[in-house]
Protein backbone atom coordinates (compact mmCIF):
# COMPACT_ATOMS: atom_id res chain seq x y z
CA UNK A 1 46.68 -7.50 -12.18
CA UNK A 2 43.61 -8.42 -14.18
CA UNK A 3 41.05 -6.08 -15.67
CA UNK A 4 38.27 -6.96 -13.68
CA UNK A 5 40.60 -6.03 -10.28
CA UNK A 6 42.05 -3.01 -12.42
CA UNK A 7 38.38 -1.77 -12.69
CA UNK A 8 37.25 -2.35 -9.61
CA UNK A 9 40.18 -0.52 -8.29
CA UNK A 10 39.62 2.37 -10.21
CA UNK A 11 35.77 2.07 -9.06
CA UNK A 12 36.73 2.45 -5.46
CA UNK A 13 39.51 5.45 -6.22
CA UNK A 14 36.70 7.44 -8.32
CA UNK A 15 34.25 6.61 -4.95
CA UNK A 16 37.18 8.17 -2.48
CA UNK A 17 37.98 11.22 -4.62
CA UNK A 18 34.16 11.80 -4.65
CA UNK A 19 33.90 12.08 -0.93
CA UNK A 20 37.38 14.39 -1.00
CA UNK A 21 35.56 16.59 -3.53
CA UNK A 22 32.70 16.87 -1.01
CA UNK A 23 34.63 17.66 2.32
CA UNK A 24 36.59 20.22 0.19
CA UNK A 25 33.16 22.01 -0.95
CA UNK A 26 32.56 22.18 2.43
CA UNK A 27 32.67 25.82 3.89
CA UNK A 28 35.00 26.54 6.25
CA UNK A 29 33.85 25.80 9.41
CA UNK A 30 31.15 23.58 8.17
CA UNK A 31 30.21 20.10 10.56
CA UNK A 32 32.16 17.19 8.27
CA UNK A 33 29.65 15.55 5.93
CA UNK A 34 27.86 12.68 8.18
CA UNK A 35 29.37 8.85 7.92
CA UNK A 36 27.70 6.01 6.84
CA UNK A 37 26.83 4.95 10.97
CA UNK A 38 25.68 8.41 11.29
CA UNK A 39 23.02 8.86 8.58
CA UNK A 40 21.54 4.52 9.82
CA UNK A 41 19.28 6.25 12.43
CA UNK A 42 19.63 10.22 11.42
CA UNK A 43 15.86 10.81 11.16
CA UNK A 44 12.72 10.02 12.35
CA UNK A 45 10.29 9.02 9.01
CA UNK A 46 6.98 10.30 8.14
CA UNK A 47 5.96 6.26 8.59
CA UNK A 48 7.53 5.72 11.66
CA UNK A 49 5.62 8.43 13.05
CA UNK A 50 2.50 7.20 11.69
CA UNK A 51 3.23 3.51 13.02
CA UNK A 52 3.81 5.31 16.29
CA UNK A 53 0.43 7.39 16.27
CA UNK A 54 -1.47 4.09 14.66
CA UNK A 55 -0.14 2.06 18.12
CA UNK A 56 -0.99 4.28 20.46
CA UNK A 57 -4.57 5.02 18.97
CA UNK A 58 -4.70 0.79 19.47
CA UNK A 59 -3.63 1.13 22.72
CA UNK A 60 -5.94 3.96 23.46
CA UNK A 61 -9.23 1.66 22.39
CA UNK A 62 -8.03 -1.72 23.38
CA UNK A 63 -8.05 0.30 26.97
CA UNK A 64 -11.89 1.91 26.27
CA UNK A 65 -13.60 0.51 24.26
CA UNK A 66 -16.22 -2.41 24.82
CA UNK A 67 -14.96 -4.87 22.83
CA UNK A 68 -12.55 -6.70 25.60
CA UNK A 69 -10.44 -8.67 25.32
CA UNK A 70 -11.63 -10.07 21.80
CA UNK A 71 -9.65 -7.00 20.40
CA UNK A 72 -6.56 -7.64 22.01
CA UNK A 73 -6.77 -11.33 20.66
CA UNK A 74 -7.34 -9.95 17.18
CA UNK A 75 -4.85 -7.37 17.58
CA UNK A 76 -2.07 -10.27 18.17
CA UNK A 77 -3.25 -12.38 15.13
CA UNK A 78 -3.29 -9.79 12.73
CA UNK A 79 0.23 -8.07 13.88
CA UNK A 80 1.74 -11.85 13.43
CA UNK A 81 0.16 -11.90 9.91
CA UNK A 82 1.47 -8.95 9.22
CA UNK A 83 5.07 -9.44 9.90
CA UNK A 84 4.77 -12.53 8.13
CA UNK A 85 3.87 -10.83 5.26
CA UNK A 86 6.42 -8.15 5.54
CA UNK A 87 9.06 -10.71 5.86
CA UNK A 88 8.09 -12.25 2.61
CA UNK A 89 7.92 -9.50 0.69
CA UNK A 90 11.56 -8.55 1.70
CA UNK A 91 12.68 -12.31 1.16
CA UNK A 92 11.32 -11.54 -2.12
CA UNK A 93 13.02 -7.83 -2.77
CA UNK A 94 16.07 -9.37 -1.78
CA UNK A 95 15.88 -12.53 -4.41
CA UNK A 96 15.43 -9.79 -6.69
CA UNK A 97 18.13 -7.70 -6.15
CA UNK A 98 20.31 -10.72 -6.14
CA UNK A 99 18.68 -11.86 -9.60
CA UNK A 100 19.03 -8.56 -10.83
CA UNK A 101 22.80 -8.26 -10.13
CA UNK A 102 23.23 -11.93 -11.54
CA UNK A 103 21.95 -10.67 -14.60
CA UNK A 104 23.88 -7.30 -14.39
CA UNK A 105 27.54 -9.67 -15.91
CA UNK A 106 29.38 -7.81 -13.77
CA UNK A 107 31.31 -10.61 -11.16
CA UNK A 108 28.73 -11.29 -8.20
CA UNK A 109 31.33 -10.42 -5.39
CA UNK A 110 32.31 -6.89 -6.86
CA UNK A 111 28.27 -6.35 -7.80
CA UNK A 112 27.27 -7.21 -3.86
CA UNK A 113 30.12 -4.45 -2.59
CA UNK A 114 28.86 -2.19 -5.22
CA UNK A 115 25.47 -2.65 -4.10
CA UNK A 116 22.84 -1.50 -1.25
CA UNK A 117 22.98 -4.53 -0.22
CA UNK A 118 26.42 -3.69 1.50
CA UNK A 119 25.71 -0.84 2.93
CA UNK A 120 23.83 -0.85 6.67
CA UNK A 121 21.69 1.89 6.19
CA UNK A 122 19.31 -0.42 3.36
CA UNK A 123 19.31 -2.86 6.36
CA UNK A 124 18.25 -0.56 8.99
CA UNK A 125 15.54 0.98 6.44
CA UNK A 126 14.73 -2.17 5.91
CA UNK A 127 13.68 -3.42 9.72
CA UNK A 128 12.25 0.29 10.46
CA UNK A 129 9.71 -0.32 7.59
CA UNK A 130 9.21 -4.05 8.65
CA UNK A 131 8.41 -2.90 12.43
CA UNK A 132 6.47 0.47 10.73
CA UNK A 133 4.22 -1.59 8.42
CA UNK A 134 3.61 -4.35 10.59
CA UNK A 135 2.29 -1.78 13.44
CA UNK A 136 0.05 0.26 10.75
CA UNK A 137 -1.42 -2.76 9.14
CA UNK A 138 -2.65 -4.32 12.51
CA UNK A 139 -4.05 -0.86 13.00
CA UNK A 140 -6.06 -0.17 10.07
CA UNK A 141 -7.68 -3.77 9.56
CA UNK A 142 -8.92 -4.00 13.22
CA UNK A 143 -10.28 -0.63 13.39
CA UNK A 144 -11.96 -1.50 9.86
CA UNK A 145 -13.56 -4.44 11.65
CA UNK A 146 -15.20 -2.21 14.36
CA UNK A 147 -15.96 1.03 12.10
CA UNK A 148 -19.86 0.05 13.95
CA UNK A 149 -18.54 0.16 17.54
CA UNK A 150 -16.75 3.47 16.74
CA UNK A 151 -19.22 4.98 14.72
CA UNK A 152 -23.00 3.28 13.81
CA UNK A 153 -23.70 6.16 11.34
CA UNK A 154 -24.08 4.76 7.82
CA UNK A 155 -23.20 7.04 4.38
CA UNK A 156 -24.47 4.47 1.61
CA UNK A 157 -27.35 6.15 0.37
CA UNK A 158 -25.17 9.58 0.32
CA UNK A 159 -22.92 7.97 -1.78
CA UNK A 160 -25.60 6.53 -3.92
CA UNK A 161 -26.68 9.99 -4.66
CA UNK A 162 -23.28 11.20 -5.25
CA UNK A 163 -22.96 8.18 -7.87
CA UNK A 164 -26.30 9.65 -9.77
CA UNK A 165 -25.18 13.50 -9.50
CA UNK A 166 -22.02 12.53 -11.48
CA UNK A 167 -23.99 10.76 -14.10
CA UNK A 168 -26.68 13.35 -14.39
CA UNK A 169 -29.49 10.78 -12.65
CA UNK A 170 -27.82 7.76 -14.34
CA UNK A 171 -26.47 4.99 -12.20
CA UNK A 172 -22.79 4.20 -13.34
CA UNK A 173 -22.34 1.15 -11.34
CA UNK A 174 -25.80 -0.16 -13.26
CA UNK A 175 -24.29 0.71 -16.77
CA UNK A 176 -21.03 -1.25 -16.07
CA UNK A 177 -23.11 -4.04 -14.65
CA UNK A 178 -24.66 -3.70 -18.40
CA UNK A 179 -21.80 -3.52 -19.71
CA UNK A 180 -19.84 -6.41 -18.66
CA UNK A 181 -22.43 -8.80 -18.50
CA UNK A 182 -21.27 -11.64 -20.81
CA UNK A 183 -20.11 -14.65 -18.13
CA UNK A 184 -16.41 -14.72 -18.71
CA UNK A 185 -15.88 -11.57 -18.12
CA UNK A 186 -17.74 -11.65 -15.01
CA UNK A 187 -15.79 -14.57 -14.38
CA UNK A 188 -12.04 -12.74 -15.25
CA UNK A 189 -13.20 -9.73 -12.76
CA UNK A 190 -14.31 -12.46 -10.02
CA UNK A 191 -10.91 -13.76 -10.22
CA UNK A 192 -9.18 -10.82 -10.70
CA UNK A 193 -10.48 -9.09 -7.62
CA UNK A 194 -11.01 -11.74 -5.75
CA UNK A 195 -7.64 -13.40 -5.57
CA UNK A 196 -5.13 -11.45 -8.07
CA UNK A 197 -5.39 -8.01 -6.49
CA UNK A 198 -3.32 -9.68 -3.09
CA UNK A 199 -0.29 -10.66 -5.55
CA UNK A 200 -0.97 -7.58 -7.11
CA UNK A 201 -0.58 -5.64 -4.16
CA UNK A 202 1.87 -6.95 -2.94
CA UNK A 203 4.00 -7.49 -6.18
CA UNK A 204 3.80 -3.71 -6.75
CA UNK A 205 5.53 -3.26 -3.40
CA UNK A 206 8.73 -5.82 -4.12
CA UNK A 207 8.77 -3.87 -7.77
CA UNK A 208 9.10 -0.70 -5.98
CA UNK A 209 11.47 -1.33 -3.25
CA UNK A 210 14.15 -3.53 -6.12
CA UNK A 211 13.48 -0.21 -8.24
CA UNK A 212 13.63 2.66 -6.36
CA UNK A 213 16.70 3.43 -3.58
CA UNK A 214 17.82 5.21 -0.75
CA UNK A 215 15.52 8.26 0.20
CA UNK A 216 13.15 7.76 -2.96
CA UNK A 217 12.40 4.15 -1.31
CA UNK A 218 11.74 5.46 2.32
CA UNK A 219 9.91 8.11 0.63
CA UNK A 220 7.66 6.03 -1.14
CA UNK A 221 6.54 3.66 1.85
CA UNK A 222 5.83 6.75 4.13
CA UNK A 223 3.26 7.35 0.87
CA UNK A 224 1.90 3.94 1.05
CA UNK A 225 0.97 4.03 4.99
CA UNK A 226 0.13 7.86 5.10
CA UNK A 227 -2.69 6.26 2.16
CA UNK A 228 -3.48 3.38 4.42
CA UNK A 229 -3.92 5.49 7.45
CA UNK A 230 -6.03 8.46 5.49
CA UNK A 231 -8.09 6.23 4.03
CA UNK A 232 -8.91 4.43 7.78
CA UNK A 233 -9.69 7.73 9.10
CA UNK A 234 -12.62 8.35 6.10
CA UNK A 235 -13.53 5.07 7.19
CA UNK A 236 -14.25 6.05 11.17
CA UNK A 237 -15.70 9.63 9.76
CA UNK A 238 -18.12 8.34 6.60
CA UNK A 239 -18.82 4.73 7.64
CA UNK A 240 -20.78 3.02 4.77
CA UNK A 241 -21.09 -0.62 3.56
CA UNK A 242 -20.99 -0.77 -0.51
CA UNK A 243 -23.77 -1.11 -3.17
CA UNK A 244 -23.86 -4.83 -2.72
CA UNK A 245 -24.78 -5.03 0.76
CA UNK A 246 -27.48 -2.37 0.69
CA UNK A 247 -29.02 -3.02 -3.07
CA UNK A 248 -27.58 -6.79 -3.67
CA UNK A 249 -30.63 -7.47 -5.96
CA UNK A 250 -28.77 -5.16 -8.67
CA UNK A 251 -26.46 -7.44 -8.30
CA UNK A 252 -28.03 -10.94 -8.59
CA UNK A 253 -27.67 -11.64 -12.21
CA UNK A 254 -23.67 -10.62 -12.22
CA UNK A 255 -22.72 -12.23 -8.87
CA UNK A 256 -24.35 -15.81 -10.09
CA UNK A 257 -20.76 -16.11 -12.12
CA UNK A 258 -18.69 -14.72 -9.34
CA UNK A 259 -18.79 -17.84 -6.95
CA UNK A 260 -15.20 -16.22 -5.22
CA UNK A 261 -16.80 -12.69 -4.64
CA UNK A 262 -19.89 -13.98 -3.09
CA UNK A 263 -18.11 -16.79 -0.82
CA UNK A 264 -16.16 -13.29 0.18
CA UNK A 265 -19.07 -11.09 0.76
CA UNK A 266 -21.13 -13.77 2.47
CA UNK A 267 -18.33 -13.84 5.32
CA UNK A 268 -17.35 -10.37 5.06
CA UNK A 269 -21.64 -9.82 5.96
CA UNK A 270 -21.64 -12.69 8.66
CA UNK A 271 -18.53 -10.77 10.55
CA UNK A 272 -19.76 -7.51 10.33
CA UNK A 273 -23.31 -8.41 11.40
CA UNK A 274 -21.67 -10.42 14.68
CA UNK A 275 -20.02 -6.90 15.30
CA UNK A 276 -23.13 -4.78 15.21
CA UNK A 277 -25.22 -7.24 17.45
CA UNK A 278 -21.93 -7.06 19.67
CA UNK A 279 -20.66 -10.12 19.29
CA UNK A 280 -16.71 -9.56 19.13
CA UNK A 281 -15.99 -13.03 19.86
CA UNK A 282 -16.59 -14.20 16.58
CA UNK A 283 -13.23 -14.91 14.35
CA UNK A 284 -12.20 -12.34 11.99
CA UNK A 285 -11.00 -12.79 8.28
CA UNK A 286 -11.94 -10.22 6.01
CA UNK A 287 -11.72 -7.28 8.35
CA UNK A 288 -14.88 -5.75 7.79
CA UNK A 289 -16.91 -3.36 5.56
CA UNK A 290 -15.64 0.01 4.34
CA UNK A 291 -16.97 1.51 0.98
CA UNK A 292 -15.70 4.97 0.84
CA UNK A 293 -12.89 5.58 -0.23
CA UNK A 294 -11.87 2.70 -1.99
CA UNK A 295 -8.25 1.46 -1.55
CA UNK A 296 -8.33 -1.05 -3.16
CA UNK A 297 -8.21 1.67 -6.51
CA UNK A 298 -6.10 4.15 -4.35
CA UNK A 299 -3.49 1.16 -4.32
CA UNK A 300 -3.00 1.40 -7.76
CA UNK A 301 -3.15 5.12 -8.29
CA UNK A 302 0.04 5.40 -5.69
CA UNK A 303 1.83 2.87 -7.62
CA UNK A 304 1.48 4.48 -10.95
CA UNK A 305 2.19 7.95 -9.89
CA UNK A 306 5.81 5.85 -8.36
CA UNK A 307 6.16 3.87 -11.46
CA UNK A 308 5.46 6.85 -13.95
CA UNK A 309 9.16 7.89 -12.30
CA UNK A 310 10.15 4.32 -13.91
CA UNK A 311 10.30 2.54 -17.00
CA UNK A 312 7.49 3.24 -18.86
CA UNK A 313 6.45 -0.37 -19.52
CA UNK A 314 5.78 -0.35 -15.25
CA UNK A 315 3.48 2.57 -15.97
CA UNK A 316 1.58 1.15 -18.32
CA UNK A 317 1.04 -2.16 -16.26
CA UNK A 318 -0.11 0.09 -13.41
CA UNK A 319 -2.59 1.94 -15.55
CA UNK A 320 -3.87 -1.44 -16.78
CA UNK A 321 -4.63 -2.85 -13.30
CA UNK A 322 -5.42 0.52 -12.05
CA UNK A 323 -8.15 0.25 -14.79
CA UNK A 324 -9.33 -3.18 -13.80
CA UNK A 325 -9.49 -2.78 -10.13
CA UNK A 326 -11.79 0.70 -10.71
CA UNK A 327 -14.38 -1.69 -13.05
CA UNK A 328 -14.15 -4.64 -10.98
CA UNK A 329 -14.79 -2.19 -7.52
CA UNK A 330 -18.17 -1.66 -8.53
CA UNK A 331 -18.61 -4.77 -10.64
CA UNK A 332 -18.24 -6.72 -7.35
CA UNK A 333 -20.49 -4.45 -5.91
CA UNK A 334 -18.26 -3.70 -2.99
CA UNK A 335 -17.72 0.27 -3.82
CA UNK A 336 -20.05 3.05 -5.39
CA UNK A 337 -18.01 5.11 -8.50
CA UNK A 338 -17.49 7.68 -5.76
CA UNK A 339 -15.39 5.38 -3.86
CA UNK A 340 -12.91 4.97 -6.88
CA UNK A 341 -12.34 8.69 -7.33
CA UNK A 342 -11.94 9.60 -3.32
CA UNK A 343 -9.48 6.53 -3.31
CA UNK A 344 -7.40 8.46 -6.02
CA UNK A 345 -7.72 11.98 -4.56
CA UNK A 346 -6.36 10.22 -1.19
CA UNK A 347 -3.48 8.35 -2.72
CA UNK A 348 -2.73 11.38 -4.62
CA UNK A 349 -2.47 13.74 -1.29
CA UNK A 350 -0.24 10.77 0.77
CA UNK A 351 2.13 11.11 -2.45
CA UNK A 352 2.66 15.12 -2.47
CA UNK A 353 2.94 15.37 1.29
CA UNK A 354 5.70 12.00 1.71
CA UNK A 355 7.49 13.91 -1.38
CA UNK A 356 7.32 17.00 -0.12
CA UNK A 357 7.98 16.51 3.51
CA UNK A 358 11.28 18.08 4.67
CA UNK A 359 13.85 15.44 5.38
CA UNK A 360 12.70 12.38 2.77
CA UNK A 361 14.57 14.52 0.04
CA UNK A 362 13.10 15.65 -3.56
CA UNK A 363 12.76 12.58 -6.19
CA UNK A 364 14.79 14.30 -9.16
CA UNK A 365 14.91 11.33 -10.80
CA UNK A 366 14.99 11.54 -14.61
CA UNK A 367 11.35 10.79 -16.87
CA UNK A 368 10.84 7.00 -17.21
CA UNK A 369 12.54 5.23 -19.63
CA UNK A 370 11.03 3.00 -22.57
């Protein structure tokens, strides 16, 4: 017998006398610890039953409100686009776990048995969060896009004032403006926010799902939607449209080097416009206007309170663009300071109630590593 089938023998005996251990710590009496086919569909998950609640509140105002059938029709589009992102990101997680246990030296075929990837509980977590994200997403961009059919209140100047009461009468989003005013950096932040922050987005998620397993993994996309759906509802409650829309002549002098943000804004304010003069046959792109809180920042808090239960060198890249994406928000002109902070405080409260919630488990996972 070779080493490599001597080890992986005694790999599979260590893995048997493990589960005897646990059936013989069992009390007496005790139900026998649930198989693998039992624990696939054991629980419900905090997302699924905010996908559930997020289609049925679609439902609810496809079926009342006045936007006919336009809705529907934008409902479809974005649920497609959706899926077809969700599908690439996990064509992506799953490139990486295979690259990963290429890497790992250890011979591919006794890696794959060794790995999630064997198991049909990661596949089953994987189409439940496929179906879960695809549902939530439609949700919160096409209620975004009618925040003025739902509610026609508007919070900017509130959050103006909130902006001055933090800087004792001082406008932050002016001293940043003054502060980053040289053209290539206006330039780096135009780019940055304007077409980096969807790879970054979306590159945090493959990171987090090829890095974190089992109930930590389920645990931390019930975070990410319970953020996404939080942040909706603040949208419906305190609608508001951003500093740039309601005092763009602050911005002039920045935005004349940000040719991406303003082709951005200039649709984003043609779409939402159509909406309020209640025309909802107009096609939808950006998904409307939302200043408060900002996600875009509460994005990137999540991910660094996940990846400070990495390797440190993942915390310190989500710091970095958690840093950039705060500036840029209200460089762009698309959030107030206030925005920034209430996006943190949300992300922060979707993280201690997924972790907490009985049934996703308690991450016990050791402090990062360097």
């Amino acid at each position: 017998m070779s080493a490599e089938s001597e080890a992986f023998r005694l790999e599979s005996s260590a893995m048997q006398a493990e589960g005897t251990d646990d059936m013989a710590a069992a009390p007496a009496g005790a139900p026998p610890p649930a198989g693998p086919g039992r624990r696939v569909l054991g629980r419900i998950y905090l997302f699924e039953w905010v996908a559930v609640l997020s289609l049925l509140a679609v439902v609810a105002f496809a079926l009342t409100a006045p936007v006919g059938l336009a809705y529907g029709y934008l409902a479809r589009r974005t649920l497609r686009r959706m899926a077809l992102i969700a599908l690439t990101s996990v064509a992506c997680i799953l490139a990486a776990k295979v690259f990963a246990g290429l890497r790992s030296g250890a011979p591919f075929r006794s890696w794959l048995v060794r790995s999630e990837l064997a198991r049909a509980g990661f596949w089953t977590d994987l189409l439940r969060i496929i179906v879960a994200f695809s549902m939530v997403q439609t949700a919160h961009l096409t209620f975004k896009v009618y925040v003025p059919v739902i509610n026609s209140l508007n919070y900017d100047e509130l959050l103006r004032r909130c902006d001055r009461a933090l800087f004792l009468g001082h406008d932050p989003i002016a001293l940043v403006i003054a502060a980053c005013s040289a053209p290539l950096i206006l330039r780096a932040f135009d780019l940055i926010y304007s077409g980096a922050y969807f790879f970054l987005l979306w590159g945090g998620v493959v990171l987090f799902f090829t890095q974190l397993d089992g109930a930590r993994r389920t645990t931390f996309f019930s975070s990410f939607v319970v953020m996404w759906q939080l942040g909706l509802l603040f949208y419906l409650l305190l609608p508001s449209w951003g500093p740039v829309f309601t005092t763009p002549e602050l911005f002039e002098s920045a935005l004349e080097h940000m040719p991406a943000t303003v082709w951005v804004q200039s649709h984003l304010y043609q779409e939402t416009a159509s909406i309020i003069r209640g025309d909802y046959h107009i096609v939808i792109q950006f998904f409307g206007l939302a200043a408060f809180p900002s996600l875009h920042v509460g994005v990137f808090v999540l991910y660094s309170l996940w990846a400070a239960r990495l390797r440190r060198i993942w915390l310190q890249l989500a710091l970095c663009c958690l840093a950039l994406i705060f500036i840029g928000s209200m460089l762009t002109g698309y959030h107030y300071l206030v925005d920034g902070i209430g996006g943190g405080l949300v992300s922060g409260f979707a993280y201690v109630v997924a972790r907490h919630l009985p049934g996703h488990g308690h991450d016990n996972a050791a402090p990062p590593r360097v």
